[in-house]
PDB file of N, CA and C in Angstrom:
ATOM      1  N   UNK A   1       1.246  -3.216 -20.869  1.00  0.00           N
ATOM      2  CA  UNK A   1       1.446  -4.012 -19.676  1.00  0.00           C
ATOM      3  C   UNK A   1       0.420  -5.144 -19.691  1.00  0.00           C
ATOM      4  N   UNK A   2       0.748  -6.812 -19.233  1.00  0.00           N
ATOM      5  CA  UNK A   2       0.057  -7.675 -19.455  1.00  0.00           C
ATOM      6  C   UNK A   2      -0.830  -7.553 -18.249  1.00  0.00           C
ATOM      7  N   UNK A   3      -2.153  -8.513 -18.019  1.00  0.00           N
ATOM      8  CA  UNK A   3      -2.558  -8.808 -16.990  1.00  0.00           C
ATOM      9  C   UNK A   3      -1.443  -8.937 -16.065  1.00  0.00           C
ATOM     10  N   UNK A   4      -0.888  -9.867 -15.919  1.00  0.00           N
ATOM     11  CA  UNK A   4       0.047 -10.542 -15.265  1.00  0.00           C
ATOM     12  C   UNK A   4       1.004  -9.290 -14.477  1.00  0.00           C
ATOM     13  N   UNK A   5       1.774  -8.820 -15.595  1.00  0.00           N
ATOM     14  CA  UNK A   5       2.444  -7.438 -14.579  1.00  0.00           C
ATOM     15  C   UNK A   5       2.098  -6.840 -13.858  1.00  0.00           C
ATOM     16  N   UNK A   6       0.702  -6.575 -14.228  1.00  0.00           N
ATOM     17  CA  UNK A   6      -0.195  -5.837 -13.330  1.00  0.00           C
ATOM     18  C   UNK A   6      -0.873  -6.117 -12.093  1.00  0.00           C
ATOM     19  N   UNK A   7      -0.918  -7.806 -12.260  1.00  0.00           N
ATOM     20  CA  UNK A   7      -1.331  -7.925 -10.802  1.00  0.00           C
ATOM     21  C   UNK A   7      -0.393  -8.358 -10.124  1.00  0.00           C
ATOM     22  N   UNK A   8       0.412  -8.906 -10.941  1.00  0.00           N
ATOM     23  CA  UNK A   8       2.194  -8.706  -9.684  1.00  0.00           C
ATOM     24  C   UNK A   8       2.302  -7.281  -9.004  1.00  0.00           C
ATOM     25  N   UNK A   9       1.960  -5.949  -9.764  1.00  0.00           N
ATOM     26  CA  UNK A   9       2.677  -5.142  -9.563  1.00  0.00           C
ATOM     27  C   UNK A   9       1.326  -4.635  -8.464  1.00  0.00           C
ATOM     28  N   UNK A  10       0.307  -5.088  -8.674  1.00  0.00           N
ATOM     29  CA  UNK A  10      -1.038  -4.327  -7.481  1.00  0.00           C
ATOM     30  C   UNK A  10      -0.814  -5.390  -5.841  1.00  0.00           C
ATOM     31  N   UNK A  11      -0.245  -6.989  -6.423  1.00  0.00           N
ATOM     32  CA  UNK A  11      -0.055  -7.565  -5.061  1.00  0.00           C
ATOM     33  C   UNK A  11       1.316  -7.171  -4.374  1.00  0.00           C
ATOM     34  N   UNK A  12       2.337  -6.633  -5.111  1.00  0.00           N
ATOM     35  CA  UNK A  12       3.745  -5.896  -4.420  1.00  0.00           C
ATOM     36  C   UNK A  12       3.110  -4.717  -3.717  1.00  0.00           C
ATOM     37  N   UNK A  13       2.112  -3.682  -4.619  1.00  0.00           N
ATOM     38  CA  UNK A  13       1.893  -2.632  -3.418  1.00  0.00           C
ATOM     39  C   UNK A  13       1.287  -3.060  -2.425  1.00  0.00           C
ATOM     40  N   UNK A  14       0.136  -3.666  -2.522  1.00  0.00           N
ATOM     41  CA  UNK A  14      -0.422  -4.246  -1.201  1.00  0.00           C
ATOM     42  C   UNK A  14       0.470  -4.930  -0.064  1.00  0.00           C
ATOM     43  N   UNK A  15       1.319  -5.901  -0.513  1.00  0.00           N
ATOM     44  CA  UNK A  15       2.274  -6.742   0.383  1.00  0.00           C
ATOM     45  C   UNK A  15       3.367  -5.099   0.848  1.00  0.00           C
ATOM     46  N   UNK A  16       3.275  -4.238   0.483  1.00  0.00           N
ATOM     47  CA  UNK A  16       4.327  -2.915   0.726  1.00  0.00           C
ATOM     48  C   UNK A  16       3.719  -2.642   1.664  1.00  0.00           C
ATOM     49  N   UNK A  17       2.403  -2.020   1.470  1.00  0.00           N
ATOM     50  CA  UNK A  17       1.524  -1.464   2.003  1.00  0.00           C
ATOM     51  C   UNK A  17       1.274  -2.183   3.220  1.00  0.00           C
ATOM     52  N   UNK A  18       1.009  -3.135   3.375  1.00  0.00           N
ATOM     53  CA  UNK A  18       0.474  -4.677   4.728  1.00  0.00           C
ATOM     54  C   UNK A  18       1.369  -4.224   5.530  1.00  0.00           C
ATOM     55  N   UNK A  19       2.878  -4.423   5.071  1.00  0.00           N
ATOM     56  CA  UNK A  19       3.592  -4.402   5.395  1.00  0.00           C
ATOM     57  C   UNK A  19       4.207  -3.120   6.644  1.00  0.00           C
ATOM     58  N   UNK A  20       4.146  -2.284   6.016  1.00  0.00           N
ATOM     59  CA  UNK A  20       4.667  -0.925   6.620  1.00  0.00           C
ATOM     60  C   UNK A  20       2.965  -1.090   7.623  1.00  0.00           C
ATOM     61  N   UNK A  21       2.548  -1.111   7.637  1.00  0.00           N
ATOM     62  CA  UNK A  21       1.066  -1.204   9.058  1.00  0.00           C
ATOM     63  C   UNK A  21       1.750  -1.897   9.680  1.00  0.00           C
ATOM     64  N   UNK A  22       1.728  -3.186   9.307  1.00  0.00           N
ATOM     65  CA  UNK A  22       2.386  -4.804  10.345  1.00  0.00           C
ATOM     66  C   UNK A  22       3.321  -3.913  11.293  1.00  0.00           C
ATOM     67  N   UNK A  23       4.173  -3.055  10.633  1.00  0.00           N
ATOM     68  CA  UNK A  23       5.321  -2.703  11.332  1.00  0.00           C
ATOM     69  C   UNK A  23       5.173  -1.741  12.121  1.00  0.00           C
ATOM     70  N   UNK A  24       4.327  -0.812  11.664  1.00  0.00           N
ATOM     71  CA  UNK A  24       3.875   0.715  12.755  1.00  0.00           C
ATOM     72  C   UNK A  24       3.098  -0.358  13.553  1.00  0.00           C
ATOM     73  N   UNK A  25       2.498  -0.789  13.833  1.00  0.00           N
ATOM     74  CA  UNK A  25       1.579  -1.493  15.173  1.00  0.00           C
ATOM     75  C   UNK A  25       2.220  -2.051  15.967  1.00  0.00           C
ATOM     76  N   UNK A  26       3.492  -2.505  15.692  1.00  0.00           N
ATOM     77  CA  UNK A  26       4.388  -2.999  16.889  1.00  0.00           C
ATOM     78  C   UNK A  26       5.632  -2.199  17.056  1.00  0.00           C
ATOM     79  N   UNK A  27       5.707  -1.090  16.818  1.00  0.00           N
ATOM     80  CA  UNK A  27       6.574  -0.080  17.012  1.00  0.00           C
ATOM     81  C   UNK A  27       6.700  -0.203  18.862  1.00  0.00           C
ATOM     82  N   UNK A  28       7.716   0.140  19.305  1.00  0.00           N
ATOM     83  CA  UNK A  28       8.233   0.453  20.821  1.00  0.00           C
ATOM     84  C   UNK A  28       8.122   1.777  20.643  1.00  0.00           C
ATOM     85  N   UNK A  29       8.412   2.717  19.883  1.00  0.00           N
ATOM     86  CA  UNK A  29       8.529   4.617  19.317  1.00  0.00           C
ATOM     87  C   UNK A  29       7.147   4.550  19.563  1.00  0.00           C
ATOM     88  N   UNK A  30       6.654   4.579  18.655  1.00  0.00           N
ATOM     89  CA  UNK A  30       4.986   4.600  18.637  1.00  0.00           C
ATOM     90  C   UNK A  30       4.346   4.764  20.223  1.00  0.00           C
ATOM     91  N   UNK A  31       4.864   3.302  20.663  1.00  0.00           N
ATOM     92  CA  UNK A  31       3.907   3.346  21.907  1.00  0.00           C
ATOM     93  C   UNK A  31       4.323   4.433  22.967  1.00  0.00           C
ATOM     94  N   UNK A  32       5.407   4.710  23.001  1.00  0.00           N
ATOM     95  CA  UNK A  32       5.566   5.595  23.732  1.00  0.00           C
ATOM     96  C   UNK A  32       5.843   6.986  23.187  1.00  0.00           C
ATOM     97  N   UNK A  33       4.949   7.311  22.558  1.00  0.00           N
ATOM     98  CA  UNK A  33       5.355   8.846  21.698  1.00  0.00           C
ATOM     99  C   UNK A  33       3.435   9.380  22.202  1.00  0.00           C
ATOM    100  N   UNK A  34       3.621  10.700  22.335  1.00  0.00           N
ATOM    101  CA  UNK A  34       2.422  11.333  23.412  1.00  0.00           C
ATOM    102  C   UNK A  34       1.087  10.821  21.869  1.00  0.00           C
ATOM    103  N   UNK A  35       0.985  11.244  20.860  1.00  0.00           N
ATOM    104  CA  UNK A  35       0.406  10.371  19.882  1.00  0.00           C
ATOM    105  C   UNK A  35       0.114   9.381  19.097  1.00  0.00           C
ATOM    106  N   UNK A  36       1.138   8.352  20.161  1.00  0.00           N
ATOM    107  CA  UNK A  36       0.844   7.166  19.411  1.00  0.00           C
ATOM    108  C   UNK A  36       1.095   6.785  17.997  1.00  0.00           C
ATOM    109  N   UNK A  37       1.793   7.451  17.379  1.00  0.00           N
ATOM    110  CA  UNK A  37       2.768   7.407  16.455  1.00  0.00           C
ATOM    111  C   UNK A  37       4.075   8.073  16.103  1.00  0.00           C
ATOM    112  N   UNK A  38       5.105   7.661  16.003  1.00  0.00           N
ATOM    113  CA  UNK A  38       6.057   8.144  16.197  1.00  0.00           C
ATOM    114  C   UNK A  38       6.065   8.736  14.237  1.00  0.00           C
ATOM    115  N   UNK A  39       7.137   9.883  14.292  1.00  0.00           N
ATOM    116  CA  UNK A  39       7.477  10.731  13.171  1.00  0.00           C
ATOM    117  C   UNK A  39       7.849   9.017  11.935  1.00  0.00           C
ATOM    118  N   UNK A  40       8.990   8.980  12.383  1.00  0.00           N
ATOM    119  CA  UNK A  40       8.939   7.739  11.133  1.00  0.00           C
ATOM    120  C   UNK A  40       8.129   7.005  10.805  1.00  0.00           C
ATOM    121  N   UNK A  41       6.807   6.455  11.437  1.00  0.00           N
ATOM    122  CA  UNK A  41       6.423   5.492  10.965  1.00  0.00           C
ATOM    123  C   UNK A  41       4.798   6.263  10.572  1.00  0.00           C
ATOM    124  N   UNK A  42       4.714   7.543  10.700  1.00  0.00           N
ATOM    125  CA  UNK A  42       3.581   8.291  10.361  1.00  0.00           C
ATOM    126  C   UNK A  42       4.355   8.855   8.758  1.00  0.00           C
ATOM    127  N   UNK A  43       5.465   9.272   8.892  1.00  0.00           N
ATOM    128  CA  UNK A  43       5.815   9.052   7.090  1.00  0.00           C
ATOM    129  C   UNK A  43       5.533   7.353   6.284  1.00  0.00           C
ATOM    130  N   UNK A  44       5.897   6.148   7.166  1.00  0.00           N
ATOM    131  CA  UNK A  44       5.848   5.207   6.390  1.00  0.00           C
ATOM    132  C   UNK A  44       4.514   5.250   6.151  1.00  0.00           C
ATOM    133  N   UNK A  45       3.762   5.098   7.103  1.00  0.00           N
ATOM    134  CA  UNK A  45       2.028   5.393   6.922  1.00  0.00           C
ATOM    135  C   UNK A  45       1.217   5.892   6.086  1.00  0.00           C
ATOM    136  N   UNK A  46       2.003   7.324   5.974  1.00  0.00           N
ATOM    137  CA  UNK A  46       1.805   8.080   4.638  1.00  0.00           C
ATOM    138  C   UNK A  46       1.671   7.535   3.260  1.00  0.00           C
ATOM    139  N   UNK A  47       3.438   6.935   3.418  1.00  0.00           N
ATOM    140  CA  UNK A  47       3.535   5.994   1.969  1.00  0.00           C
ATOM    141  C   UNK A  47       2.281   5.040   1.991  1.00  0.00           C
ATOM    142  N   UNK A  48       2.594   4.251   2.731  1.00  0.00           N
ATOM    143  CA  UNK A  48       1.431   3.348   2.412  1.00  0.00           C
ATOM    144  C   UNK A  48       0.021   3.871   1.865  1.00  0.00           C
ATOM    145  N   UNK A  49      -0.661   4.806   2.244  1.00  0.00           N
ATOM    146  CA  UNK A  49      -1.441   5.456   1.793  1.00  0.00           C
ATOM    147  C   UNK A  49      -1.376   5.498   0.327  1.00  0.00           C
ATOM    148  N   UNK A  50       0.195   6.347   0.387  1.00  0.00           N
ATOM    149  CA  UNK A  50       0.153   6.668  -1.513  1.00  0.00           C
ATOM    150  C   UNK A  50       0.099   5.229  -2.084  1.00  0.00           C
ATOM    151  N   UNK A  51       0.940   4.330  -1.519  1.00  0.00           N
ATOM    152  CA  UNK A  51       0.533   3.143  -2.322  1.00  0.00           C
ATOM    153  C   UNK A  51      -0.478   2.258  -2.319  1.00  0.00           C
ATOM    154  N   UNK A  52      -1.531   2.831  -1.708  1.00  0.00           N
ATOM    155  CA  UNK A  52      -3.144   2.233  -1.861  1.00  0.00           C
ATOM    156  C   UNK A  52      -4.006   2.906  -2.945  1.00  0.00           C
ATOM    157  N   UNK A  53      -3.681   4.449  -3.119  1.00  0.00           N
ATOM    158  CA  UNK A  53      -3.933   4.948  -4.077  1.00  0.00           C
ATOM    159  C   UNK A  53      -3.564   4.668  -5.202  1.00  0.00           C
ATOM    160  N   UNK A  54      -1.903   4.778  -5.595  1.00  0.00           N
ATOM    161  CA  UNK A  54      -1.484   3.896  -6.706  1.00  0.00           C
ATOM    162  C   UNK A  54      -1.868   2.609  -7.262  1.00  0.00           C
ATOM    163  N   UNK A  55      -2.090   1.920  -6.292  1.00  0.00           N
ATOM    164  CA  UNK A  55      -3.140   0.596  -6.733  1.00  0.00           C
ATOM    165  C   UNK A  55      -4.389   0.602  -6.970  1.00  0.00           C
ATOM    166  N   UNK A  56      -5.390   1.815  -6.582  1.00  0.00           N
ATOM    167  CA  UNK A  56      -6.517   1.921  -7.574  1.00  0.00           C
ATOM    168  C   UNK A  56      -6.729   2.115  -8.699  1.00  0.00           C
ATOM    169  N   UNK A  57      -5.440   3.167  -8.975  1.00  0.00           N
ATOM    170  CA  UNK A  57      -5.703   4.048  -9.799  1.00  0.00           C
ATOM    171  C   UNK A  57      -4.662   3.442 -11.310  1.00  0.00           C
ATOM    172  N   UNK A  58      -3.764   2.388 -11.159  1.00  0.00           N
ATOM    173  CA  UNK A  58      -3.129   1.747 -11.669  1.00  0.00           C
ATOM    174  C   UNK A  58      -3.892   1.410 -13.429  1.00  0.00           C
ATOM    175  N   UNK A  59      -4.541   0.426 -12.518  1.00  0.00           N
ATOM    176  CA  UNK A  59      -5.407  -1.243 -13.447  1.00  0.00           C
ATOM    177  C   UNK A  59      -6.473  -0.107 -14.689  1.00  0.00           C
ATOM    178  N   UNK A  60      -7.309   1.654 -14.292  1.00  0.00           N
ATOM    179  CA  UNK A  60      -7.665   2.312 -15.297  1.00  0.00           C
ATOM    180  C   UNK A  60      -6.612   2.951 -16.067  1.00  0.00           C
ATOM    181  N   UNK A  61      -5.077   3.538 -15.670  1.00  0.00           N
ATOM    182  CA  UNK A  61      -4.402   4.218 -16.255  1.00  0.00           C
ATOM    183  C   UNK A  61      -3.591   3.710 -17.192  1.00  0.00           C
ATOM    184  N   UNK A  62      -3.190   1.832 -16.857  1.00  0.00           N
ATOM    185  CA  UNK A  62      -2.916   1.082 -18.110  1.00  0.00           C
ATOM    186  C   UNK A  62      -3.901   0.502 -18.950  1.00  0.00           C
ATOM    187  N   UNK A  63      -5.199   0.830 -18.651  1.00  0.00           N
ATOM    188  CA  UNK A  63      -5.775   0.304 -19.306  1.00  0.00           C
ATOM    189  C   UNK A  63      -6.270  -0.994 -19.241  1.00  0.00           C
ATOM    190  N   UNK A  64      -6.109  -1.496 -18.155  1.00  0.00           N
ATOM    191  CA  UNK A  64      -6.515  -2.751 -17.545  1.00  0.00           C
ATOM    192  C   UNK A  64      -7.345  -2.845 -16.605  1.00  0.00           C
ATOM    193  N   UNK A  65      -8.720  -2.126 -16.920  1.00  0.00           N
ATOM    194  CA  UNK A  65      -9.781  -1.896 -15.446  1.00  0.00           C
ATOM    195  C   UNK A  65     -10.574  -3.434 -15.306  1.00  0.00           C
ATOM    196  N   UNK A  66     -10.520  -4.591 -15.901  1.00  0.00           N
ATOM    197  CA  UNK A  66     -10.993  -5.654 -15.418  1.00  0.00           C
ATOM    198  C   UNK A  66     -10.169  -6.363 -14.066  1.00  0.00           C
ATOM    199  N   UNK A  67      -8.837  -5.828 -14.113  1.00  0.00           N
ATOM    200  CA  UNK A  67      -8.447  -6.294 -12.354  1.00  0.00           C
ATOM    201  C   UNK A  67      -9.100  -5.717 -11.600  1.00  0.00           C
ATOM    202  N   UNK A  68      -9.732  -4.268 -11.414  1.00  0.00           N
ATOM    203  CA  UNK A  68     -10.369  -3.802 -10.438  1.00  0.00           C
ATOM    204  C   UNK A  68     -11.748  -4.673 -10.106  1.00  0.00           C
ATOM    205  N   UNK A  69     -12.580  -5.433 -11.148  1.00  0.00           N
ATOM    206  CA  UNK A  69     -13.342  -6.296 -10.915  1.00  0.00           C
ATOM    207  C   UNK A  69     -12.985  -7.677 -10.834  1.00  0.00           C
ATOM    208  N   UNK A  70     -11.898  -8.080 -11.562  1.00  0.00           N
ATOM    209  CA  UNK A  70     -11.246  -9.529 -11.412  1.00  0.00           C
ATOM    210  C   UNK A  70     -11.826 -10.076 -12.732  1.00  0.00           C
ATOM    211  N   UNK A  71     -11.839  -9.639 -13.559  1.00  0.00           N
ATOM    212  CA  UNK A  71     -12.589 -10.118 -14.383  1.00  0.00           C
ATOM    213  C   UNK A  71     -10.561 -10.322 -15.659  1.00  0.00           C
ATOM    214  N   UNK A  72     -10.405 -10.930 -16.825  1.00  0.00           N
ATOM    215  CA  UNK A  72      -9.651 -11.751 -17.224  1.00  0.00           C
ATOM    216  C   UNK A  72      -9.410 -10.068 -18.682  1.00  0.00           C
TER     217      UNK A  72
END
């Protein structure tokens, strides 16, 4: 995998990840659920999680740990 794939593929999880938050915070469910998060968007939440992990753990498992510093 090139640089390049790789940081396409670490800025897609992040923009996933942004994403599914952006959306649980303005939930109408949410706000009115006795915890403040409603069942669906505490699974999307979840995901997002896994895909913050997947993006650490990415850039050492191909072998590309200079994205984790930014380095080329």
């Amino acid at each position: 995998m090139t640089h390049d794939i790789a940081g396409t593929m670490l800025a897609a999880l992040d923009d996933a990840a942004s994403g599914i938050r952006d959306r649980a915070a303005y939930c109408p469910d949410c706000g009115s659920h006795p915890a403040d998060l409603c069942d669906g968007d505490a699974d999307r939440l979840a995901r997002a999680d896994e895909y913050d992990r997947l993006a650490a753990q990415l850039p050492a498992r191909c072998g590309l740990s200079a994205l984790l510093t930014g380095g080329a």
